[in-house]
PDB file of N, CA and C in Angstrom:
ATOM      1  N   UNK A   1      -7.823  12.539  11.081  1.00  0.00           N
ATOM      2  CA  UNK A   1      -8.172  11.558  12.082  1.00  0.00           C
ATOM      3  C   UNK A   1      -9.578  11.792  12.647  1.00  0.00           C
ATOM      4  N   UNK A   2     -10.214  12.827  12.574  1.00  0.00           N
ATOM      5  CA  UNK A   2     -11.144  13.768  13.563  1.00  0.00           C
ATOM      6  C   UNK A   2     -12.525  12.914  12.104  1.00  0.00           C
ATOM      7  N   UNK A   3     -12.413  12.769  10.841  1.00  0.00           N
ATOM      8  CA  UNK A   3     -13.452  11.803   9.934  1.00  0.00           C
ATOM      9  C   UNK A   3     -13.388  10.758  10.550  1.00  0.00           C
ATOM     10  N   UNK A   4     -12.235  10.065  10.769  1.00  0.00           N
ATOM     11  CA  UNK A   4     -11.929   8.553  10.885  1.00  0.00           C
ATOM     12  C   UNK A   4     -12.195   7.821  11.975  1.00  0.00           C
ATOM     13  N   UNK A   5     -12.503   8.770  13.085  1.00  0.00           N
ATOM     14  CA  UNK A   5     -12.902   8.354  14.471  1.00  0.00           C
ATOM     15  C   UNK A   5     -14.358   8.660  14.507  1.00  0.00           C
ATOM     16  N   UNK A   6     -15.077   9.894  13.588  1.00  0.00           N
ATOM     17  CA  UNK A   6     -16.662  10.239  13.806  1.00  0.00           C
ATOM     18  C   UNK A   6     -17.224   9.060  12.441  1.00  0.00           C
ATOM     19  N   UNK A   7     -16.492   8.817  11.693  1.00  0.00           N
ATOM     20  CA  UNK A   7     -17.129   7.604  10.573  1.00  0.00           C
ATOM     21  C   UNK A   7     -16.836   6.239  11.484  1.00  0.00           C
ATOM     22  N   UNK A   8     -16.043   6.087  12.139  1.00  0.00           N
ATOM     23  CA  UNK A   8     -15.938   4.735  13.275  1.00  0.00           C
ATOM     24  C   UNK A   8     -17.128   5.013  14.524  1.00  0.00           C
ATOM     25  N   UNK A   9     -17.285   5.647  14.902  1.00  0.00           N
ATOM     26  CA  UNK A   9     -18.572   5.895  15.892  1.00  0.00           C
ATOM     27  C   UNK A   9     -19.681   5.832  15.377  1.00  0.00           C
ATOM     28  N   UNK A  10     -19.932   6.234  14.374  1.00  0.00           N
ATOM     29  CA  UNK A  10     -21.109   6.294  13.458  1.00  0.00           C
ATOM     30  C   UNK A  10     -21.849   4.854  13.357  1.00  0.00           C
ATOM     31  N   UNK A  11     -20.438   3.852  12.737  1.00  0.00           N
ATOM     32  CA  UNK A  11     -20.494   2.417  11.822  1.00  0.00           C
ATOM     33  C   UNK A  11     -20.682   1.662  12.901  1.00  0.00           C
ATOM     34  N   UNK A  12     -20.179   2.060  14.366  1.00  0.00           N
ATOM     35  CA  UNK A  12     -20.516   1.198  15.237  1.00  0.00           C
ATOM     36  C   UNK A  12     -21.824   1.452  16.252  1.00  0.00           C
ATOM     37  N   UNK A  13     -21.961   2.590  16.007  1.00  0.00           N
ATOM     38  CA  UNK A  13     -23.120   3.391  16.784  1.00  0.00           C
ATOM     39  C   UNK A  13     -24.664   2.997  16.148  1.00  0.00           C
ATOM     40  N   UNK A  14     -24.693   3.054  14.962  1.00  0.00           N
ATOM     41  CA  UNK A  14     -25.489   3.072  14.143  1.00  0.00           C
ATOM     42  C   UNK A  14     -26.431   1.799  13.767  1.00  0.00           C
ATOM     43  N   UNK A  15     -25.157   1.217  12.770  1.00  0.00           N
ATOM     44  CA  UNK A  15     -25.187   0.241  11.773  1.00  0.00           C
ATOM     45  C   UNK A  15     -25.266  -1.464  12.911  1.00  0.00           C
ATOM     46  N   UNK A  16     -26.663  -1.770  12.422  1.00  0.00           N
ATOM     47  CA  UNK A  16     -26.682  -3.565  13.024  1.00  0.00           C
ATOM     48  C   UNK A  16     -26.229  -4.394  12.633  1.00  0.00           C
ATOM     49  N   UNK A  17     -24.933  -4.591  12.763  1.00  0.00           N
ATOM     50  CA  UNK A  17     -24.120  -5.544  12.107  1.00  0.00           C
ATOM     51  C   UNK A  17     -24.686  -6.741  12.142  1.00  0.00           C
ATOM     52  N   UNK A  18     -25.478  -7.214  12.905  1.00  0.00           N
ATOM     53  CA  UNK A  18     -25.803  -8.843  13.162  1.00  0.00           C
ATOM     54  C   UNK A  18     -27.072  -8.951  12.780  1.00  0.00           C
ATOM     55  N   UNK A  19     -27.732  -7.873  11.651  1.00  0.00           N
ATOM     56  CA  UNK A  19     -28.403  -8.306  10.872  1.00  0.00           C
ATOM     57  C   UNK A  19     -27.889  -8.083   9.790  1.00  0.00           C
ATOM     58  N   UNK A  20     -27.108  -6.969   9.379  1.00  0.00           N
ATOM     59  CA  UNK A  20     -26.348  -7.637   7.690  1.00  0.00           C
ATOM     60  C   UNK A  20     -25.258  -8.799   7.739  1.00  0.00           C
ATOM     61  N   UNK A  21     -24.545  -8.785   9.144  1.00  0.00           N
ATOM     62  CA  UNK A  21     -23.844 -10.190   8.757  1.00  0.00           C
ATOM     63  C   UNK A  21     -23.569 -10.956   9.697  1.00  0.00           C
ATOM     64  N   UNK A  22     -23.606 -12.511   9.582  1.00  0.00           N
ATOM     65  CA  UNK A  22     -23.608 -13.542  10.599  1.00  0.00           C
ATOM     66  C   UNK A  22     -22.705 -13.029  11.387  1.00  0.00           C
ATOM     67  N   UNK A  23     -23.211 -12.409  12.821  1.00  0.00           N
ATOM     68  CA  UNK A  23     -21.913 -11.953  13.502  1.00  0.00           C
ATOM     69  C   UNK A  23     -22.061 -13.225  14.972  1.00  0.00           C
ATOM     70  N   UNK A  24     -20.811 -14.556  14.867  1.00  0.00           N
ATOM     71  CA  UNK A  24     -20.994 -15.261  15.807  1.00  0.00           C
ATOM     72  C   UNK A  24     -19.637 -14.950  16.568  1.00  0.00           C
ATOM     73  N   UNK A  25     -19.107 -16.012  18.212  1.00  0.00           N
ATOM     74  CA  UNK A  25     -18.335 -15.709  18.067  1.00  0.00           C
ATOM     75  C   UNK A  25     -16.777 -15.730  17.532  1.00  0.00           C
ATOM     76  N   UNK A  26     -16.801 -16.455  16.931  1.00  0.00           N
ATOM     77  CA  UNK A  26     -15.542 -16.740  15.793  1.00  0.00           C
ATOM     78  C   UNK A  26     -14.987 -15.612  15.017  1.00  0.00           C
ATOM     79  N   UNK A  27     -16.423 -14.833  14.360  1.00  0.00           N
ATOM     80  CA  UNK A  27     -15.905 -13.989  13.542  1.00  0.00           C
ATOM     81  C   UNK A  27     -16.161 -12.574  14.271  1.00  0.00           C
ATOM     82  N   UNK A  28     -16.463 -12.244  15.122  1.00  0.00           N
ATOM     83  CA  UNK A  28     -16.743 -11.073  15.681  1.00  0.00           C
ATOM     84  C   UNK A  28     -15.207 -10.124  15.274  1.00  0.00           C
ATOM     85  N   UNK A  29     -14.007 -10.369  15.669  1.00  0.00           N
ATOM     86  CA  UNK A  29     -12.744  -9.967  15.917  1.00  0.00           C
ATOM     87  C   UNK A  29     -13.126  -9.272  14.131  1.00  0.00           C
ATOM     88  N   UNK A  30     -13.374 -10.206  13.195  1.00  0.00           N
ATOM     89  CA  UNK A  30     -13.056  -9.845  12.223  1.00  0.00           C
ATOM     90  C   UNK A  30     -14.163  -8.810  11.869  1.00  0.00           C
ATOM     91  N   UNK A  31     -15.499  -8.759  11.989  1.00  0.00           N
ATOM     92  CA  UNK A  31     -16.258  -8.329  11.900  1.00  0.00           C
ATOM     93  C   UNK A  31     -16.009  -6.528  12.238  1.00  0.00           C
ATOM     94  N   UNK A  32     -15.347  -6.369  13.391  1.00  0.00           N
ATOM     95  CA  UNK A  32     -14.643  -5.337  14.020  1.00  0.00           C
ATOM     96  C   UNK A  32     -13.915  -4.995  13.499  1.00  0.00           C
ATOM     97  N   UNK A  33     -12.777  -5.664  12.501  1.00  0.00           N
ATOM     98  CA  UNK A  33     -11.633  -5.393  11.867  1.00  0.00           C
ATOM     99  C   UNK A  33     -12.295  -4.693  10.067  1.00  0.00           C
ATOM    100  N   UNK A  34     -12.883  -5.150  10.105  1.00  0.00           N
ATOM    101  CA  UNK A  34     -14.153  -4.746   9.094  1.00  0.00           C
ATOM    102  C   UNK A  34     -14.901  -3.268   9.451  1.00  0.00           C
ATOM    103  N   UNK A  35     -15.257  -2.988  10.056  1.00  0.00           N
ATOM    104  CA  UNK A  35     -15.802  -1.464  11.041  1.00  0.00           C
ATOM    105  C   UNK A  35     -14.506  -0.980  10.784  1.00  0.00           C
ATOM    106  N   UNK A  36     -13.364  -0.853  11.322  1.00  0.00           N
ATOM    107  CA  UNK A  36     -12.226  -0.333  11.509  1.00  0.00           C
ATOM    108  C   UNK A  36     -11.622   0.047   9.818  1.00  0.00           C
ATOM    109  N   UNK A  37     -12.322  -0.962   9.466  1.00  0.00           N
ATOM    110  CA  UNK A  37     -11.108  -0.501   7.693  1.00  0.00           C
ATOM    111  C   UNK A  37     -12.435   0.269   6.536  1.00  0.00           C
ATOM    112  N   UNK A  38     -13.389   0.061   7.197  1.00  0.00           N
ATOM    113  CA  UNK A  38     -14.469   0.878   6.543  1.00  0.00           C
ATOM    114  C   UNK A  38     -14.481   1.826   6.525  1.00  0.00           C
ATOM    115  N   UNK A  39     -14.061   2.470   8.299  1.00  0.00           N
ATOM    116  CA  UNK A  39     -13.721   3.853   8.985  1.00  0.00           C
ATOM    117  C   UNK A  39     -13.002   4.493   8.508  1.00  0.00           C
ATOM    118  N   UNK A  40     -11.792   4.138   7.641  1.00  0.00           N
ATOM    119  CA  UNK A  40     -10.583   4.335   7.614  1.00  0.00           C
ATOM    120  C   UNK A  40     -10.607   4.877   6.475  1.00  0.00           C
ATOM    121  N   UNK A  41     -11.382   4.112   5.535  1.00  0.00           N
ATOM    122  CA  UNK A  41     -11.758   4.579   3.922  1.00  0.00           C
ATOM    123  C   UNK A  41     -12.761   5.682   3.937  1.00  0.00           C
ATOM    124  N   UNK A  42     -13.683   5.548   4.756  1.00  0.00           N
ATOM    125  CA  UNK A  42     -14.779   6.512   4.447  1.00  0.00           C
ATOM    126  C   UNK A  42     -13.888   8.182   5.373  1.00  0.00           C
ATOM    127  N   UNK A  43     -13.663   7.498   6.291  1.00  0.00           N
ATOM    128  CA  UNK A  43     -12.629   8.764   6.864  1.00  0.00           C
ATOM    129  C   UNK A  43     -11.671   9.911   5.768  1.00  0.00           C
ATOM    130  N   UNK A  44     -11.081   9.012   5.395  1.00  0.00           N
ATOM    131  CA  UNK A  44     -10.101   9.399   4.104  1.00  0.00           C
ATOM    132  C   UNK A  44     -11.094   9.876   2.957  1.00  0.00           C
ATOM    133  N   UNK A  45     -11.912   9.279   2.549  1.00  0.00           N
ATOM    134  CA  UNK A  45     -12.235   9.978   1.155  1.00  0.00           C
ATOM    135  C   UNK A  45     -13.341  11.267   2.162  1.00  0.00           C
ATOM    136  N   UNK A  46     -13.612  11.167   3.413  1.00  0.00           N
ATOM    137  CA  UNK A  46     -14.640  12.296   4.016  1.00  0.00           C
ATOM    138  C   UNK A  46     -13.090  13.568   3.696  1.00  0.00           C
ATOM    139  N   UNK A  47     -12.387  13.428   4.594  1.00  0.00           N
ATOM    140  CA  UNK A  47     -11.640  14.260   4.908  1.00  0.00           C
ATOM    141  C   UNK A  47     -10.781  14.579   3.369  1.00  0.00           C
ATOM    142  N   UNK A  48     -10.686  14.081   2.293  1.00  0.00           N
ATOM    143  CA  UNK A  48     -10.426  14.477   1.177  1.00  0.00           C
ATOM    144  C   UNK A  48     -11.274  15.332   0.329  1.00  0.00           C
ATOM    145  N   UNK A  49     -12.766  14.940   0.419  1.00  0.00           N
ATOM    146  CA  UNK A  49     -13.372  15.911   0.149  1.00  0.00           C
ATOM    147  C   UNK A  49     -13.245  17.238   0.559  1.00  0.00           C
ATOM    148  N   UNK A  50     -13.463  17.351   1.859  1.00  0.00           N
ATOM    149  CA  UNK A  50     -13.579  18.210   2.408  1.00  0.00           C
ATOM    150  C   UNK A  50     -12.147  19.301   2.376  1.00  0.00           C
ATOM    151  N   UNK A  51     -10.758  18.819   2.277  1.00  0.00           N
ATOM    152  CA  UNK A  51      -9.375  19.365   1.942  1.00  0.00           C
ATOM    153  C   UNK A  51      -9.350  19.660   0.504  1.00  0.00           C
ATOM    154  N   UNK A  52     -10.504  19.116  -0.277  1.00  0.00           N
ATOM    155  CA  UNK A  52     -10.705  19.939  -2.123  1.00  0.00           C
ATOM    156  C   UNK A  52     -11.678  20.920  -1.693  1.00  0.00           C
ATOM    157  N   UNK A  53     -12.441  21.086  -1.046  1.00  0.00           N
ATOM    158  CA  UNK A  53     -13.272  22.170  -1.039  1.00  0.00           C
ATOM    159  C   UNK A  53     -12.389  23.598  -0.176  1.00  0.00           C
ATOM    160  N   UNK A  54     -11.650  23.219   0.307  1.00  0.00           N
ATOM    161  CA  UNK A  54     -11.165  24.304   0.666  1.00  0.00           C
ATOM    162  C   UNK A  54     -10.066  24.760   0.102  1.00  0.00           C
ATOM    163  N   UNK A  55      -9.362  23.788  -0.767  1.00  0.00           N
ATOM    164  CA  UNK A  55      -8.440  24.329  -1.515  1.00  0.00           C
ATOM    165  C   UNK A  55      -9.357  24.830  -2.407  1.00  0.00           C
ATOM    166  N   UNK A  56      -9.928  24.301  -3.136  1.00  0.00           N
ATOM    167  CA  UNK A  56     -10.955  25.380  -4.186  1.00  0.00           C
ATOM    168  C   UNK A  56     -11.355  26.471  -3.744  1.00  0.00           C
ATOM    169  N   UNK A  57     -12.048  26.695  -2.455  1.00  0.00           N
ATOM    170  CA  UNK A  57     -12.490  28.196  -1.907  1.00  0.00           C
ATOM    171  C   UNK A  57     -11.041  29.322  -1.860  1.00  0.00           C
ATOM    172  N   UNK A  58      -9.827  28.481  -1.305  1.00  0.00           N
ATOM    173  CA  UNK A  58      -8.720  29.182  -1.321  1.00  0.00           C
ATOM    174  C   UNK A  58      -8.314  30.080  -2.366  1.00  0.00           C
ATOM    175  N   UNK A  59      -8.078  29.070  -3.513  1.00  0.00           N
ATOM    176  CA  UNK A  59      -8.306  29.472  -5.159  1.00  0.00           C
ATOM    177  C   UNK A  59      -9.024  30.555  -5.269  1.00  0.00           C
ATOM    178  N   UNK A  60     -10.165  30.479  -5.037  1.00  0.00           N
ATOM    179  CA  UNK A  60     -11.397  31.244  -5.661  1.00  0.00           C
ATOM    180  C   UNK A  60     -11.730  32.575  -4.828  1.00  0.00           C
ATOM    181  N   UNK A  61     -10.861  32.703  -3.549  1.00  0.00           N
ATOM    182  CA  UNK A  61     -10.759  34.110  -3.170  1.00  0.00           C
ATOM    183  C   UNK A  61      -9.827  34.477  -3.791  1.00  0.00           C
ATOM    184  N   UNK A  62      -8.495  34.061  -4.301  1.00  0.00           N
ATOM    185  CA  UNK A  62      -7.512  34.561  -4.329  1.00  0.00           C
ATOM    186  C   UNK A  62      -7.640  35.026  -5.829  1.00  0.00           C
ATOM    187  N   UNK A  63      -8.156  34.240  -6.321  1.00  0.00           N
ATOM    188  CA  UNK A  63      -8.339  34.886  -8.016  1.00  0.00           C
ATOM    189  C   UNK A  63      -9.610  36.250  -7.696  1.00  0.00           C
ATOM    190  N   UNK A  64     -10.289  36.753  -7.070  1.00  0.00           N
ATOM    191  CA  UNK A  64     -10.898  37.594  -6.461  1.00  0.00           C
ATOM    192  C   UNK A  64     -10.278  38.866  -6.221  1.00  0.00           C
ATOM    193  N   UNK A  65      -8.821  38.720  -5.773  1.00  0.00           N
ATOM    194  CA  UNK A  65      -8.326  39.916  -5.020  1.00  0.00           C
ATOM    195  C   UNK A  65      -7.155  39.667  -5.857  1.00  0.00           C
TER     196      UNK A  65
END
C-alpha cells in the first residue's frame, strides 16, 4: 500500500493533467479515477519489484552460508 499511495501523490503532485488531457468539468471524476488506477498498477508492479529483489538477496545469502 506504502507504493500505491507514494505513486498516487506523485501522479497527482507532479503530473499536469490538463495539459495531457482535456480535463473539463464533466470528466474530471474520471480523470481522477484514471490517477487512482494508474497508482494502483504502478504501485503493484513498484512493490513487486522490489518483493523480487529481496527474495533474491534472501536466496543469495542463504546459498552463502
Amino acid at each position: 500500500m506504502f507504493f500505491v499511495y507514494l505513486v498516487f501523490q506523485l501522479l497527482k503532485d507532479l503530473v499536469k493533467w490538463d495539459r495531457i488531457l482535456k480535463v473539463t468539468k464533466d470528466n474530471a471524476r474520471k480523470v481522477r479515477l484514471l490517477v487512482v488506477l494508474c497508482s494502483i498498477g504502478l504501485g503493484y508492479l513498484i512493490s513487486s519489484f522490489f518483493l523480487n529483489i529481496y527474495q533474491l538477496w534472501q536466496e543469495a545469502v542463504r546459498t552463502l552460508f
